[in-house]
PDB file of N, CA and C in Angstrom:
ATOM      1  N   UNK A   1       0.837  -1.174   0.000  1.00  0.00           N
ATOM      2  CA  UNK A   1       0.000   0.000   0.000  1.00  0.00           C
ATOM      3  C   UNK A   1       0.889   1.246   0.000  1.00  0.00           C
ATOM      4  N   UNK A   2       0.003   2.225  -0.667  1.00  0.00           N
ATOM      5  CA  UNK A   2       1.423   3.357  -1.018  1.00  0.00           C
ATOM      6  C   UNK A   2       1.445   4.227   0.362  1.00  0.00           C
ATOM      7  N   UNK A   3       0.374   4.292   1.109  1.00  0.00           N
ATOM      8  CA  UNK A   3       0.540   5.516   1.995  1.00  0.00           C
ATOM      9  C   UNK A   3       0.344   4.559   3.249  1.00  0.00           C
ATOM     10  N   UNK A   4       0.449   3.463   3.441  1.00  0.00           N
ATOM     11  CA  UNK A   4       0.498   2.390   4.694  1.00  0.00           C
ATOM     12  C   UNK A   4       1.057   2.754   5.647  1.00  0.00           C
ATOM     13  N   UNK A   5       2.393   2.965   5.685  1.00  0.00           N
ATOM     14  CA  UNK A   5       3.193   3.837   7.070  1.00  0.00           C
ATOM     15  C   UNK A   5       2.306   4.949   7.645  1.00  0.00           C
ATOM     16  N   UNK A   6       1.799   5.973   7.298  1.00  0.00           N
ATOM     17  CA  UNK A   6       1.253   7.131   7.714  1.00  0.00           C
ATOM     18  C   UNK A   6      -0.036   6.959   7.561  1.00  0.00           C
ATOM     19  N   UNK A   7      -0.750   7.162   9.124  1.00  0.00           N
ATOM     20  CA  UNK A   7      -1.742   7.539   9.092  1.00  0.00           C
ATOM     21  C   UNK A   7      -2.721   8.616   8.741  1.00  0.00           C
ATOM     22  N   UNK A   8      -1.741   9.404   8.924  1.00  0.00           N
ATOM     23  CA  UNK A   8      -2.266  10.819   8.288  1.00  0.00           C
ATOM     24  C   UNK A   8      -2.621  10.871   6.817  1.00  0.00           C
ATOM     25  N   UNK A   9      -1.723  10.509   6.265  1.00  0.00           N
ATOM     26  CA  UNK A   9      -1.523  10.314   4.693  1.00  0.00           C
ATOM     27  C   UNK A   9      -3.143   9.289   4.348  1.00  0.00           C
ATOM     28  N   UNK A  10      -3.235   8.399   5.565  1.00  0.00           N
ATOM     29  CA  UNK A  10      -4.647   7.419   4.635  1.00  0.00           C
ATOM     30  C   UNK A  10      -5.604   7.886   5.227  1.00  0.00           C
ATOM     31  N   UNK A  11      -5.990   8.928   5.823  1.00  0.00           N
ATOM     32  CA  UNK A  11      -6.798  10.173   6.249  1.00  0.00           C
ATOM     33  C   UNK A  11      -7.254  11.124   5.083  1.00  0.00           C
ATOM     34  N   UNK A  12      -5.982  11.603   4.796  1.00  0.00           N
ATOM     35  CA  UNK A  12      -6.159  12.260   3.864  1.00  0.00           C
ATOM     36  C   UNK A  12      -6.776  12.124   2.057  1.00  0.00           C
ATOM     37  N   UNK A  13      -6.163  10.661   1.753  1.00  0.00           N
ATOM     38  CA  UNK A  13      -6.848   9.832   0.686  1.00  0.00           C
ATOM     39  C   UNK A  13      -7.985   9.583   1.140  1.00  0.00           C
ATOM     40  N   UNK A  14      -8.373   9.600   2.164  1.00  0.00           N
ATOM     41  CA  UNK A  14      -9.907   8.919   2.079  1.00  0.00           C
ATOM     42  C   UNK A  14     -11.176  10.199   2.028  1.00  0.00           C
ATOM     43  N   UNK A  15     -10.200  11.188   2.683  1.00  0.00           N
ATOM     44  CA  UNK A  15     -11.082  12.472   2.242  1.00  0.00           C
ATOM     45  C   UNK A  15     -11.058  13.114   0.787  1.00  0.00           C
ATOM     46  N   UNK A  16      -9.717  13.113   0.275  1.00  0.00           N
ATOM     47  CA  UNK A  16      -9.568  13.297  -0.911  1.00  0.00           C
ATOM     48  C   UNK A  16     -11.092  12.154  -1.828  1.00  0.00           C
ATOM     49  N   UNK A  17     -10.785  10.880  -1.319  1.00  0.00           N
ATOM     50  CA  UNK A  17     -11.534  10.566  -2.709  1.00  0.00           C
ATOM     51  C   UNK A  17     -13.298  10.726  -2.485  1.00  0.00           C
ATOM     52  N   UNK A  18     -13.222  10.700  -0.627  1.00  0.00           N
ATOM     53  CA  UNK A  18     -14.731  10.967  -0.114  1.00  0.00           C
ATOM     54  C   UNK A  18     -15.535  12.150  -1.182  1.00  0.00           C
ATOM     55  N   UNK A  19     -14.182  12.976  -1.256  1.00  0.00           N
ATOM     56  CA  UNK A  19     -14.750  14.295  -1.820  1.00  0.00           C
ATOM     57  C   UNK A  19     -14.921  13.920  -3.413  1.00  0.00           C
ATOM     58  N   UNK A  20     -14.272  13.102  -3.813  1.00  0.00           N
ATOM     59  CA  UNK A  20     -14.268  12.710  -5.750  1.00  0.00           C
ATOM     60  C   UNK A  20     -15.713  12.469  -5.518  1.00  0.00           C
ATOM     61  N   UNK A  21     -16.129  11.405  -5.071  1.00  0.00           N
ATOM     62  CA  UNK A  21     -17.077  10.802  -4.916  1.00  0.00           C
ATOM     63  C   UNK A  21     -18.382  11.746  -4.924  1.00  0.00           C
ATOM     64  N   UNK A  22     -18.169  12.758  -3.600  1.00  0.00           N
ATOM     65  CA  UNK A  22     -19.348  13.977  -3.808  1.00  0.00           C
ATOM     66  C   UNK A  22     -19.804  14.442  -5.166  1.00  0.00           C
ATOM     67  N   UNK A  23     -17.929  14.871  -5.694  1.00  0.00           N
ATOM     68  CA  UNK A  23     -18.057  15.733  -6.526  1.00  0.00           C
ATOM     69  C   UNK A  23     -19.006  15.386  -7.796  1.00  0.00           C
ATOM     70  N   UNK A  24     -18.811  13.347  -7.611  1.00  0.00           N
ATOM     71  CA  UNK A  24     -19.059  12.487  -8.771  1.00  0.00           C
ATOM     72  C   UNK A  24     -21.026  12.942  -8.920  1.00  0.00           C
ATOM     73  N   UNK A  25     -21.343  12.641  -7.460  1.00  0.00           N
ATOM     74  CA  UNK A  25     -23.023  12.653  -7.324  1.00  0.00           C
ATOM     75  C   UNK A  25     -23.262  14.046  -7.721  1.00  0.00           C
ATOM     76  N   UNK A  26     -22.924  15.124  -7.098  1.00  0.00           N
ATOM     77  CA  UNK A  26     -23.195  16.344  -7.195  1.00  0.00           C
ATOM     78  C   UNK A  26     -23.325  17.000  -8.852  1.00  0.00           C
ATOM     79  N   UNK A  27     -22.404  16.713  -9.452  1.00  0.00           N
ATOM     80  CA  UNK A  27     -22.243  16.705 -10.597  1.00  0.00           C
ATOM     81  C   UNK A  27     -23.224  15.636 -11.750  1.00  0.00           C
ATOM     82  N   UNK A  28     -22.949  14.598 -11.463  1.00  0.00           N
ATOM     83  CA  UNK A  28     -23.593  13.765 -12.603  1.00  0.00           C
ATOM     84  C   UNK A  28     -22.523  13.487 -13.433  1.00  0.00           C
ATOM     85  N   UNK A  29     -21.251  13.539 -13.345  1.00  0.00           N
ATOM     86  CA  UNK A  29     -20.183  13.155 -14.336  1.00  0.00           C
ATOM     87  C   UNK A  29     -18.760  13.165 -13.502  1.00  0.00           C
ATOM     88  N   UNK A  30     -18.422  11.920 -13.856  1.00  0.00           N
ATOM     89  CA  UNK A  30     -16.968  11.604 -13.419  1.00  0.00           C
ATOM     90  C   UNK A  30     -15.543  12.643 -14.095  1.00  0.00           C
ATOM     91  N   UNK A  31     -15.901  13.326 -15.311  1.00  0.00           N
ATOM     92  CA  UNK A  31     -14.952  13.867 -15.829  1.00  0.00           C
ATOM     93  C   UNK A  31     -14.506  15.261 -14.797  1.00  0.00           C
ATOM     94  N   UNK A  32     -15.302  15.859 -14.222  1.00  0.00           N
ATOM     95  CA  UNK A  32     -14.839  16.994 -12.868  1.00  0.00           C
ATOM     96  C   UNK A  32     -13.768  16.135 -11.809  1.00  0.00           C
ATOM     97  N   UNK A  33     -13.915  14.973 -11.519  1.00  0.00           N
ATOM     98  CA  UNK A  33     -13.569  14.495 -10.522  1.00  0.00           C
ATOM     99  C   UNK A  33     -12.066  14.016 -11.124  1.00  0.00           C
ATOM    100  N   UNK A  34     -11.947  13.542 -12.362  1.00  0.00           N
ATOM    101  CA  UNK A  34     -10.849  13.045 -13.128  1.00  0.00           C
ATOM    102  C   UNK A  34      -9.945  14.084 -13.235  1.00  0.00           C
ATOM    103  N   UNK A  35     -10.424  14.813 -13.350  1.00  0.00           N
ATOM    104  CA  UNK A  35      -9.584  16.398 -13.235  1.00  0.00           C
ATOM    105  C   UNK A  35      -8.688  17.058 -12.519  1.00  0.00           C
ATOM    106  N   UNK A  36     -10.114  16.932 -11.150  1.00  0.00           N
ATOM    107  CA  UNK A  36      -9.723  17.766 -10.255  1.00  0.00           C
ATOM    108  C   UNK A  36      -7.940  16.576  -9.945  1.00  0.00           C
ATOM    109  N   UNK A  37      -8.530  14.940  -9.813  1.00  0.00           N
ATOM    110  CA  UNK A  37      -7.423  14.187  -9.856  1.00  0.00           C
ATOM    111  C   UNK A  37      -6.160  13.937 -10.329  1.00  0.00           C
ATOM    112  N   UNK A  38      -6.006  14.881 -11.651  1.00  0.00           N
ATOM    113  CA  UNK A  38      -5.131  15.021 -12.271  1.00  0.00           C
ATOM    114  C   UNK A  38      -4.158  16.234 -12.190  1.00  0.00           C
ATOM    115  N   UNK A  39      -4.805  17.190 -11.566  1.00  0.00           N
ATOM    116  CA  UNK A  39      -4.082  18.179 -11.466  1.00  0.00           C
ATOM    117  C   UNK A  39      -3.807  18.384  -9.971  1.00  0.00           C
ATOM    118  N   UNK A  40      -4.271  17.343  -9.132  1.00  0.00           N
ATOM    119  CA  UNK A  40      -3.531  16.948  -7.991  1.00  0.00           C
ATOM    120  C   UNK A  40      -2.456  16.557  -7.927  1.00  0.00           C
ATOM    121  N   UNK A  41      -2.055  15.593  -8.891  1.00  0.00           N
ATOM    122  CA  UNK A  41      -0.769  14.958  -8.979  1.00  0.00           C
ATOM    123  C   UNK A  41       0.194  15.917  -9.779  1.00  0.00           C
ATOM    124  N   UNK A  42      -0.666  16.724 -10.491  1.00  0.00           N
ATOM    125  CA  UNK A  42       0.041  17.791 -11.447  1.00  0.00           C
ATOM    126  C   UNK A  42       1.447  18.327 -10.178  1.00  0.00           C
ATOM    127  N   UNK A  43       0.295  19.231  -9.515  1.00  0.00           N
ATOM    128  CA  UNK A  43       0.805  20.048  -8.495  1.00  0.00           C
ATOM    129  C   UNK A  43       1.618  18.877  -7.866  1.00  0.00           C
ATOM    130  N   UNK A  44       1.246  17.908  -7.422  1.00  0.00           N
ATOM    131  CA  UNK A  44       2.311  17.431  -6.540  1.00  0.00           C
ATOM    132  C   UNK A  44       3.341  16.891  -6.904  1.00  0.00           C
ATOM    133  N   UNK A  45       3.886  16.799  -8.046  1.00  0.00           N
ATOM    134  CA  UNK A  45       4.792  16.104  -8.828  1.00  0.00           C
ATOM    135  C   UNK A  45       5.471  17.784  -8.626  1.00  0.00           C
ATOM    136  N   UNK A  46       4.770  18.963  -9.396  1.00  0.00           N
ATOM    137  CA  UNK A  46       5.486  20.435  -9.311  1.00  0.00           C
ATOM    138  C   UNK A  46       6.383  20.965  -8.075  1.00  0.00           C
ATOM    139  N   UNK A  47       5.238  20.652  -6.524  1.00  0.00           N
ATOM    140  CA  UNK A  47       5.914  21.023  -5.922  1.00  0.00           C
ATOM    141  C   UNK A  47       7.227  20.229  -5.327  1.00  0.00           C
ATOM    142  N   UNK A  48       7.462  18.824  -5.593  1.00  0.00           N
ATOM    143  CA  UNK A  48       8.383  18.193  -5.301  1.00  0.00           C
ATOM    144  C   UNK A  48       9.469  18.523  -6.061  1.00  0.00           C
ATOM    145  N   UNK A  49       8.870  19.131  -7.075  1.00  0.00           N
ATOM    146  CA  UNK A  49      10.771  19.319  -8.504  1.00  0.00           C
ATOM    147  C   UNK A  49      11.012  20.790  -7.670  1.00  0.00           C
ATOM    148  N   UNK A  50      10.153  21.919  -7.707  1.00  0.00           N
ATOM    149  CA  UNK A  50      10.727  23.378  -7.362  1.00  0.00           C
ATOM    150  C   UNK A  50      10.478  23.349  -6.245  1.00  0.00           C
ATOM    151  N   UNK A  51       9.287  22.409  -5.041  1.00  0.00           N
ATOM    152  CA  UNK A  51       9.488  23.040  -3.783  1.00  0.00           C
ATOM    153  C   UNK A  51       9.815  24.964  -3.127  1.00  0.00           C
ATOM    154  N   UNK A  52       8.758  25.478  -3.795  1.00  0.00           N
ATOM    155  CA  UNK A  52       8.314  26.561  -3.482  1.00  0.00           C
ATOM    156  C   UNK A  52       6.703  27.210  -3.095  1.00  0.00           C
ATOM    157  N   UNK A  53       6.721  28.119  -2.567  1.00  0.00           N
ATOM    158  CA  UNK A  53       5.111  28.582  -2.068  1.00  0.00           C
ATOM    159  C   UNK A  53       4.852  28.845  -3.670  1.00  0.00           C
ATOM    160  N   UNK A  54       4.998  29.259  -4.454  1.00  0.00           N
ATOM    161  CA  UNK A  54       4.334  29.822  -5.429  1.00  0.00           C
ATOM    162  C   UNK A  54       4.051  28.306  -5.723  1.00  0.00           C
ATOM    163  N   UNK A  55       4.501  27.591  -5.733  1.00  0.00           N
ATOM    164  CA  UNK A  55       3.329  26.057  -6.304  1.00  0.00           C
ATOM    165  C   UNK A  55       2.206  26.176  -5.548  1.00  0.00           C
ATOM    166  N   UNK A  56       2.076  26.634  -4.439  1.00  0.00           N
ATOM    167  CA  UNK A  56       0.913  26.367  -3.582  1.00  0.00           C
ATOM    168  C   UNK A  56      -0.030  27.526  -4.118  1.00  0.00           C
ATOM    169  N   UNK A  57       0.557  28.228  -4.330  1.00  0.00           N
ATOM    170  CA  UNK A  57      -0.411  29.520  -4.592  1.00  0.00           C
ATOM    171  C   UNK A  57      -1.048  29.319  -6.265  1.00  0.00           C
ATOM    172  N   UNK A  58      -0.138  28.695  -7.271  1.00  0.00           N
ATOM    173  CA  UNK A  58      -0.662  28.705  -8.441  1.00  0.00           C
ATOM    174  C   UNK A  58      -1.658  26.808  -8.300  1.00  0.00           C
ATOM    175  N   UNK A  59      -1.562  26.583  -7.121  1.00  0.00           N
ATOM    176  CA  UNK A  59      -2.651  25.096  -7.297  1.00  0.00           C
ATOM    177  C   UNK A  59      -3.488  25.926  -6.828  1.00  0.00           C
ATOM    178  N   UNK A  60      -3.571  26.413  -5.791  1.00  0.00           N
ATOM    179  CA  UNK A  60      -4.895  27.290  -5.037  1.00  0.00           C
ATOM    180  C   UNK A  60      -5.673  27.996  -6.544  1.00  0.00           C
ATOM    181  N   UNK A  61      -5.036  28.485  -7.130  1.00  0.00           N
ATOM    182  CA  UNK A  61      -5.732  29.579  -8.076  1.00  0.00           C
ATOM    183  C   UNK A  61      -6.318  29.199  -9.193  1.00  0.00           C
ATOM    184  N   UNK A  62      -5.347  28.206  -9.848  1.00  0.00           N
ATOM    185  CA  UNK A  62      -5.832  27.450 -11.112  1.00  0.00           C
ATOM    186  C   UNK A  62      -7.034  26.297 -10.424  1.00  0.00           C
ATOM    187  N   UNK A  63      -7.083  25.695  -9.247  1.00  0.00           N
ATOM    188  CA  UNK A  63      -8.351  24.986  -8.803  1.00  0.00           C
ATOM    189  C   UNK A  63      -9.512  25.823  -8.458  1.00  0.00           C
ATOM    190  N   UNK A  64      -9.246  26.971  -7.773  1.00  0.00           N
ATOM    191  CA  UNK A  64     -10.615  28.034  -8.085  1.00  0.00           C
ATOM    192  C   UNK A  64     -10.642  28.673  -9.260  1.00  0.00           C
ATOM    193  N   UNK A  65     -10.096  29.053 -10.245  1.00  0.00           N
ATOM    194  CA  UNK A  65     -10.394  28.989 -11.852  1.00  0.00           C
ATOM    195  C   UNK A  65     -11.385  28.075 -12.126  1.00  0.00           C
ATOM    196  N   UNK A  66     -10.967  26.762 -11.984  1.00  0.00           N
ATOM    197  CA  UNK A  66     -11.773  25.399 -12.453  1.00  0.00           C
ATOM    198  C   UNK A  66     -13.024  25.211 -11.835  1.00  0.00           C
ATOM    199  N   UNK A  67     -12.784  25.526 -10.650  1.00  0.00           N
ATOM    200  CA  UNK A  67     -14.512  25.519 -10.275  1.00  0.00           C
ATOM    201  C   UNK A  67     -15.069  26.757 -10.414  1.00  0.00           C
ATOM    202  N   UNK A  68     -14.677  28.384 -10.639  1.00  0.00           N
ATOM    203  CA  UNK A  68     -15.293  29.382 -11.443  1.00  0.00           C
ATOM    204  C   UNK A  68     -15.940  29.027 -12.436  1.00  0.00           C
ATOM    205  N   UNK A  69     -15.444  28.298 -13.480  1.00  0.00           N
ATOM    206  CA  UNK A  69     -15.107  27.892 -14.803  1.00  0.00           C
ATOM    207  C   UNK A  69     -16.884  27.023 -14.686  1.00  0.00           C
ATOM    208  N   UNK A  70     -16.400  25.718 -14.026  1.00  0.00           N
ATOM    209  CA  UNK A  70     -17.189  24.684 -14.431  1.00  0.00           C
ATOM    210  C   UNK A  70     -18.516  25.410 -13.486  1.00  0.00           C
ATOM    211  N   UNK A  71     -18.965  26.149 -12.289  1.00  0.00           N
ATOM    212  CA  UNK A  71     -20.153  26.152 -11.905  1.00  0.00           C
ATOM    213  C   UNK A  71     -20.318  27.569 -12.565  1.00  0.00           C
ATOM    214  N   UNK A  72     -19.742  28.217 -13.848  1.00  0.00           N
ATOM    215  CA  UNK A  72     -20.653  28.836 -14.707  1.00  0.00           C
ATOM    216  C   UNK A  72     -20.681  27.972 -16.233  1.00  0.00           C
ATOM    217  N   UNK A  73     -20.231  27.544 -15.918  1.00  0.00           N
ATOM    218  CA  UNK A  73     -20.998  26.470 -17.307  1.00  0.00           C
ATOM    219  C   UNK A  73     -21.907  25.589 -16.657  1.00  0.00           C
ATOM    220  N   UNK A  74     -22.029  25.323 -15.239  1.00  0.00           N
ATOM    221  CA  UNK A  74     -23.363  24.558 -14.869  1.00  0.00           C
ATOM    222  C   UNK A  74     -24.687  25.418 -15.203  1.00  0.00           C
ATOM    223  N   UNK A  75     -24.252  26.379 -14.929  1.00  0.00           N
ATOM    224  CA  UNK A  75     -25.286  27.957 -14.561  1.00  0.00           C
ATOM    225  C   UNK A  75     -25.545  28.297 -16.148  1.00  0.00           C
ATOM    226  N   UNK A  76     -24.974  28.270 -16.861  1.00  0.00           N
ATOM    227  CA  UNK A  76     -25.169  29.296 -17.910  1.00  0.00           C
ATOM    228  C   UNK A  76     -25.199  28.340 -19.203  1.00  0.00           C
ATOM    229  N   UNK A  77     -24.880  27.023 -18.620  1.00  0.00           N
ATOM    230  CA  UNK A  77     -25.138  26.239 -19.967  1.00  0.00           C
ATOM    231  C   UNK A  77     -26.394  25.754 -20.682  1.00  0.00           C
ATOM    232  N   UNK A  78     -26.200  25.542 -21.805  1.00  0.00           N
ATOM    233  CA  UNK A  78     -27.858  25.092 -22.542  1.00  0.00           C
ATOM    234  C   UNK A  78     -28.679  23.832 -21.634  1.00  0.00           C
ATOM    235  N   UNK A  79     -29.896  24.156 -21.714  1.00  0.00           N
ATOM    236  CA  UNK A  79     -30.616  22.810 -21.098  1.00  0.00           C
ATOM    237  C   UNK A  79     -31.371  22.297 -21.897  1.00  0.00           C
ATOM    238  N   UNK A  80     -31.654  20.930 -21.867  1.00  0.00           N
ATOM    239  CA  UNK A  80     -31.990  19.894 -22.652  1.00  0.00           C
ATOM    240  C   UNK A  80     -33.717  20.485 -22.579  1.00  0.00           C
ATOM    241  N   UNK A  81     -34.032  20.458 -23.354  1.00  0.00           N
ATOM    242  CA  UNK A  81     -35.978  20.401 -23.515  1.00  0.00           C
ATOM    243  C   UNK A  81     -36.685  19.085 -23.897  1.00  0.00           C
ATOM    244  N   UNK A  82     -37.064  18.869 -22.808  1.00  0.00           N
ATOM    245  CA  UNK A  82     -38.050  17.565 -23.105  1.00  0.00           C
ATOM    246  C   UNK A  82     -39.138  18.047 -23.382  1.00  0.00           C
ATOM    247  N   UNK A  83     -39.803  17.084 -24.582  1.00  0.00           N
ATOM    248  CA  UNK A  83     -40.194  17.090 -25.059  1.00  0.00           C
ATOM    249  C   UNK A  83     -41.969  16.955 -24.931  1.00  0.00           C
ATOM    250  N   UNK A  84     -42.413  17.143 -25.249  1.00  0.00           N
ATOM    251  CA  UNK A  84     -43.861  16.600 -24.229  1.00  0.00           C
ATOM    252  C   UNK A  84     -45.337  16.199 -25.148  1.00  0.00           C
ATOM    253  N   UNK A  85     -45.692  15.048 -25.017  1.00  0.00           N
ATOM    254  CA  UNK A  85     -46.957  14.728 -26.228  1.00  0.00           C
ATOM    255  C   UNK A  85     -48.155  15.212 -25.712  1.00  0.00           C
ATOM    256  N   UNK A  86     -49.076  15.907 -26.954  1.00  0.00           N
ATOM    257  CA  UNK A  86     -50.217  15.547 -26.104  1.00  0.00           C
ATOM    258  C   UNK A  86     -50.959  15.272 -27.114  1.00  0.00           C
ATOM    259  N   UNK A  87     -51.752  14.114 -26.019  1.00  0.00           N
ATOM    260  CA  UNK A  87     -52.420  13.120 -26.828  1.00  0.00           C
ATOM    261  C   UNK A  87     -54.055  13.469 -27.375  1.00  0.00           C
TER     262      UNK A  87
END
């Protein structure tokens, strides 16, 4: 197991994915959650090569971008029209 030694660390995965999971229902699509997952590792791969605050500050910013981003395209995007017979 990758984070087995530390408890903290399998604390933290389990909130991390508790939260995928929200994000999964809340949403209706796994692709937000794939994301947000990917640019977790983004950043954490970043801050391990430069190990500086500005990694922390450009994950903070570009992840509230992304949810700016995606809950105005929830808000402002086209909606489906069903259709309706009458008989």
């Amino acid at each position: 197991m990758r984070y087995g030694t530390s408890e903290l660390s399998m604390l933290v995965v389990i909130f991390f994915w508790g939260m995928m999971g929200l994000l999964i229902v809340l949403t209706g699509s796994i692709i937000p959650s794939l994301i947000f997952h990917d640019m977790n590792n983004l950043f954490y791969k970043l801050n391990m090569m430069f190990s500086s605050d500005k990694v922390i500050y450009a994950t903070v910013a570009v992840l509230a971008l992304l949810l700016v981003i995606f809950i105005v395209a929830k808000l402002f995007g086209k909606k489906k029209k069903v259709a309706v017979q009458n008989d």
